[in-house]
Protein backbone atom coordinates (compact mmCIF):
# COMPACT_ATOMS: atom_id res chain seq x y z
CA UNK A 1 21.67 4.38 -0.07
CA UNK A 2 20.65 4.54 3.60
CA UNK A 3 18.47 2.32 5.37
CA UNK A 4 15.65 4.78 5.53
CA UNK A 5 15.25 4.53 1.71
CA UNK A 6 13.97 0.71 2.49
CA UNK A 7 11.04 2.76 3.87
CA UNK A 8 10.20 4.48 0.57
CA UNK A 9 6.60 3.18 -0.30
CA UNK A 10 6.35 -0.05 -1.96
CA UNK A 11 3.62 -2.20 -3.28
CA UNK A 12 1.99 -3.24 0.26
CA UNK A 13 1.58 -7.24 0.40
CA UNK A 14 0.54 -7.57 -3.37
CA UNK A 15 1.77 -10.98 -2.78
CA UNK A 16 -0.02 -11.83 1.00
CA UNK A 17 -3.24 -10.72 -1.06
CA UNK A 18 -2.96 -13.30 -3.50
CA UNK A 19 -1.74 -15.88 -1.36
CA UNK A 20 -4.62 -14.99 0.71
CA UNK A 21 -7.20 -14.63 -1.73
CA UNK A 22 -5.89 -18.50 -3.93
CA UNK A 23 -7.67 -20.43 -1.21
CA UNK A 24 -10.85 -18.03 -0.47
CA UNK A 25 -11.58 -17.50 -3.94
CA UNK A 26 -12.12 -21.47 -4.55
CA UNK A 27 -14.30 -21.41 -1.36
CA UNK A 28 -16.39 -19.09 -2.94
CA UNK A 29 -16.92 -19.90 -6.44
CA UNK A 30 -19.71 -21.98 -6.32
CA UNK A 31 -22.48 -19.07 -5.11
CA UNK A 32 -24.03 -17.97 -8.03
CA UNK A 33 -24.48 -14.42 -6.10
CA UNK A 34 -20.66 -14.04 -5.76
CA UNK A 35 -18.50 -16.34 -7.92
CA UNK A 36 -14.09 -16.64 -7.83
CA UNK A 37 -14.15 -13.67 -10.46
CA UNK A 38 -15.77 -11.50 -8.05
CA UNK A 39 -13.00 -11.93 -6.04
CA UNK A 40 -10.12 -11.96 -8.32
CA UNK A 41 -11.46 -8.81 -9.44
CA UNK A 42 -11.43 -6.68 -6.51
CA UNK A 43 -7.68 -8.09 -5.86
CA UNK A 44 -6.64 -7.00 -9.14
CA UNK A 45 -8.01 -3.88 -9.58
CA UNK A 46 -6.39 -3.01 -5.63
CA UNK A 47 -3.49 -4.20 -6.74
CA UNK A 48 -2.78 -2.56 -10.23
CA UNK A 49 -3.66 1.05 -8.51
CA UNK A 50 -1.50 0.11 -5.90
CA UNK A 51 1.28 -0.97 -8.06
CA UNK A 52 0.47 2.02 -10.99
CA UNK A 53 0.46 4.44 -7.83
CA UNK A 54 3.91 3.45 -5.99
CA UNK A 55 5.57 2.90 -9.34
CA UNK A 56 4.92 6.67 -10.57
CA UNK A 57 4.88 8.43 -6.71
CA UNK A 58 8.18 6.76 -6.38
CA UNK A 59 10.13 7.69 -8.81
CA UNK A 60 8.60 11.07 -8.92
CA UNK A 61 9.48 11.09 -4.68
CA UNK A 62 12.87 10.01 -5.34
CA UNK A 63 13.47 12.94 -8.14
CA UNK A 64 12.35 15.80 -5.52
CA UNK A 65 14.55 14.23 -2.78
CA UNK A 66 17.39 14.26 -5.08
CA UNK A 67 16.23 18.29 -6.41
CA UNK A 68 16.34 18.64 -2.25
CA UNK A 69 20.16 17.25 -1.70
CA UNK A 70 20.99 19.81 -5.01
CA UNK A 71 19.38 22.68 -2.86
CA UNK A 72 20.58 21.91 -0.05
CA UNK A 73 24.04 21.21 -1.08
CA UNK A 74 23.93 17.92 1.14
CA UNK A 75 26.83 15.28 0.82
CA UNK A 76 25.94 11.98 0.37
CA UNK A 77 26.12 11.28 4.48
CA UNK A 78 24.03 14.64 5.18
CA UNK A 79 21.71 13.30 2.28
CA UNK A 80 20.80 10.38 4.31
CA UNK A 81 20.14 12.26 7.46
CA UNK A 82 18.76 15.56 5.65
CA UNK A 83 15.97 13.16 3.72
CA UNK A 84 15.14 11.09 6.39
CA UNK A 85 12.06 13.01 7.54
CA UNK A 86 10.65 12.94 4.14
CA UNK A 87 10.20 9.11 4.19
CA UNK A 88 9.88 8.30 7.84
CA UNK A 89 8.12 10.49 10.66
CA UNK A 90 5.53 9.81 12.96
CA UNK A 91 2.60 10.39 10.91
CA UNK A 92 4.41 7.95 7.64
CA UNK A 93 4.87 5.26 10.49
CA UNK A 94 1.23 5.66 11.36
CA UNK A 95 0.10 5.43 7.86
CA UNK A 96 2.38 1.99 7.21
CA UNK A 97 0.67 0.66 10.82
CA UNK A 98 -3.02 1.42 8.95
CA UNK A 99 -1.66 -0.56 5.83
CA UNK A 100 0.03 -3.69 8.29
CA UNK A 101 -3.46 -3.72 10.19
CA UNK A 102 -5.34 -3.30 7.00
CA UNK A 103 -3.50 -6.32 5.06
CA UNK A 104 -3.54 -8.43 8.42
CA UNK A 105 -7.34 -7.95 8.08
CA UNK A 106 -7.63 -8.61 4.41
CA UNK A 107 -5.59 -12.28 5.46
CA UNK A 108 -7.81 -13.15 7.88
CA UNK A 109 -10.82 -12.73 5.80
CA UNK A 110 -8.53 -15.21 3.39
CA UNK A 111 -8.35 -17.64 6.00
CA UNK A 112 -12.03 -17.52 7.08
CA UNK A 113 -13.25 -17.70 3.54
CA UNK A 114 -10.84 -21.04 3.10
CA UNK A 115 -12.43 -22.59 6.04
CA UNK A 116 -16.06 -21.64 5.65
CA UNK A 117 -18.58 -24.47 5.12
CA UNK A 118 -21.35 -22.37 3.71
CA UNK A 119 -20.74 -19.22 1.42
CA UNK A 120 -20.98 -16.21 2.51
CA UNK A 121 -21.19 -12.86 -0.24
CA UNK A 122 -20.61 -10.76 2.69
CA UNK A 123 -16.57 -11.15 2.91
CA UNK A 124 -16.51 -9.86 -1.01
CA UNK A 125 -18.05 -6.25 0.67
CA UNK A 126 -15.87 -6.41 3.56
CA UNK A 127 -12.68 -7.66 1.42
CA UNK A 128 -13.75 -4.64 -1.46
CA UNK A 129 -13.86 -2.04 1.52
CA UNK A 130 -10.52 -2.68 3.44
CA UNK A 131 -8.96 -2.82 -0.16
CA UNK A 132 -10.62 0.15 -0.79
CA UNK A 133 -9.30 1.79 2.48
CA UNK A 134 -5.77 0.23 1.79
CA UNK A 135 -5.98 1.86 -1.49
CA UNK A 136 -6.77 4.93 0.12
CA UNK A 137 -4.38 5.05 3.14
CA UNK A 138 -1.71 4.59 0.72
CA UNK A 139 -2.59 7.54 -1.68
CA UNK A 140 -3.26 9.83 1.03
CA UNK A 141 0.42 8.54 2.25
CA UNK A 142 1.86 9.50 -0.81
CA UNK A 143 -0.08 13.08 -0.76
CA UNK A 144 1.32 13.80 2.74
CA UNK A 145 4.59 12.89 1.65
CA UNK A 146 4.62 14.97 -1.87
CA UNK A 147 2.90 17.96 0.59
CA UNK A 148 6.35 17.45 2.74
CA UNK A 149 9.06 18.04 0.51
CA UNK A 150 7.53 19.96 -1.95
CA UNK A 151 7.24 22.88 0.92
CA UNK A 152 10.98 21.97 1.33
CA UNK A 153 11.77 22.77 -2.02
CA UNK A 154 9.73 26.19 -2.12
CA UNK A 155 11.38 27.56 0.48
């Protein structure tokens, strides 16, 4: 397939998270107010919607797109230009720069929690709300994208 299908959405840094999250957890499991479960936790659960989310909107995605080359009676060559909108416009690039800045974020509170001499609960809120938002950039990707070619196919 073309390149733009490398652009299909994709579990976002699953494995930055935990590489990220190895070291801070440790740093943190000795406050009683926040322990390494706490942490491990809010990873999972991000990461299991994240990964129960792409795997169904992408195969779902990837069925319309192929209903769309049917309807449109596309080769395989006009396929890859015809589709390419659906997976990569201006607002889809915007949505993947929220994710990049969002996990960039998320490693940086990894690396601050690794080298923090005194525990601080506070990272566990800010790490639950920018997986939260990452969570919820992503669906709301997948919504604008579903939105796209599903007027495509109505009309």
């Amino acid at each position: 397939m073309g390149s733009w299908l490398k652009h299909l959405p994709a579990i976002v840094g699953v494995q930055l998270l935990w590489a990220s999250f190895g070291v801070l957890t440790v740093a943190y499991a000795q406050n009683a107010s926040c322990v390494r479960d706490d942490f491990v936790a809010v990873v999972d659960q991000a990461a299991s919607t994240l990964r129960e989310l792409n795997q169904t909107s992408k195969a779902d995605f990837q069925k319309k797109l192929r209903e769309l080359k049917i309807k449109n009676k596309w080769s395989n060559e006009e396929y890859l230009k015809g589709a390419e909108p659906y997976v990569r416009d201006p607002k889809i690039i915007e949505f993947d720069a929220m994710s990049a800045k969002l996990l960039s974020e998320i490693a940086a509170l990894g690396q601050e929690g690794s080298e923090a001499t005194t525990l601080d609960c506070g990272v566990l809120a800010q790490l639950r709300a920018r997986m939260d938002v990452l969570v919820k950039t992503q669906k709301s990707k997948w919504a604008y994208m579903f939105e796209n070619i599903d007027k495509a196919l109505a009309q």
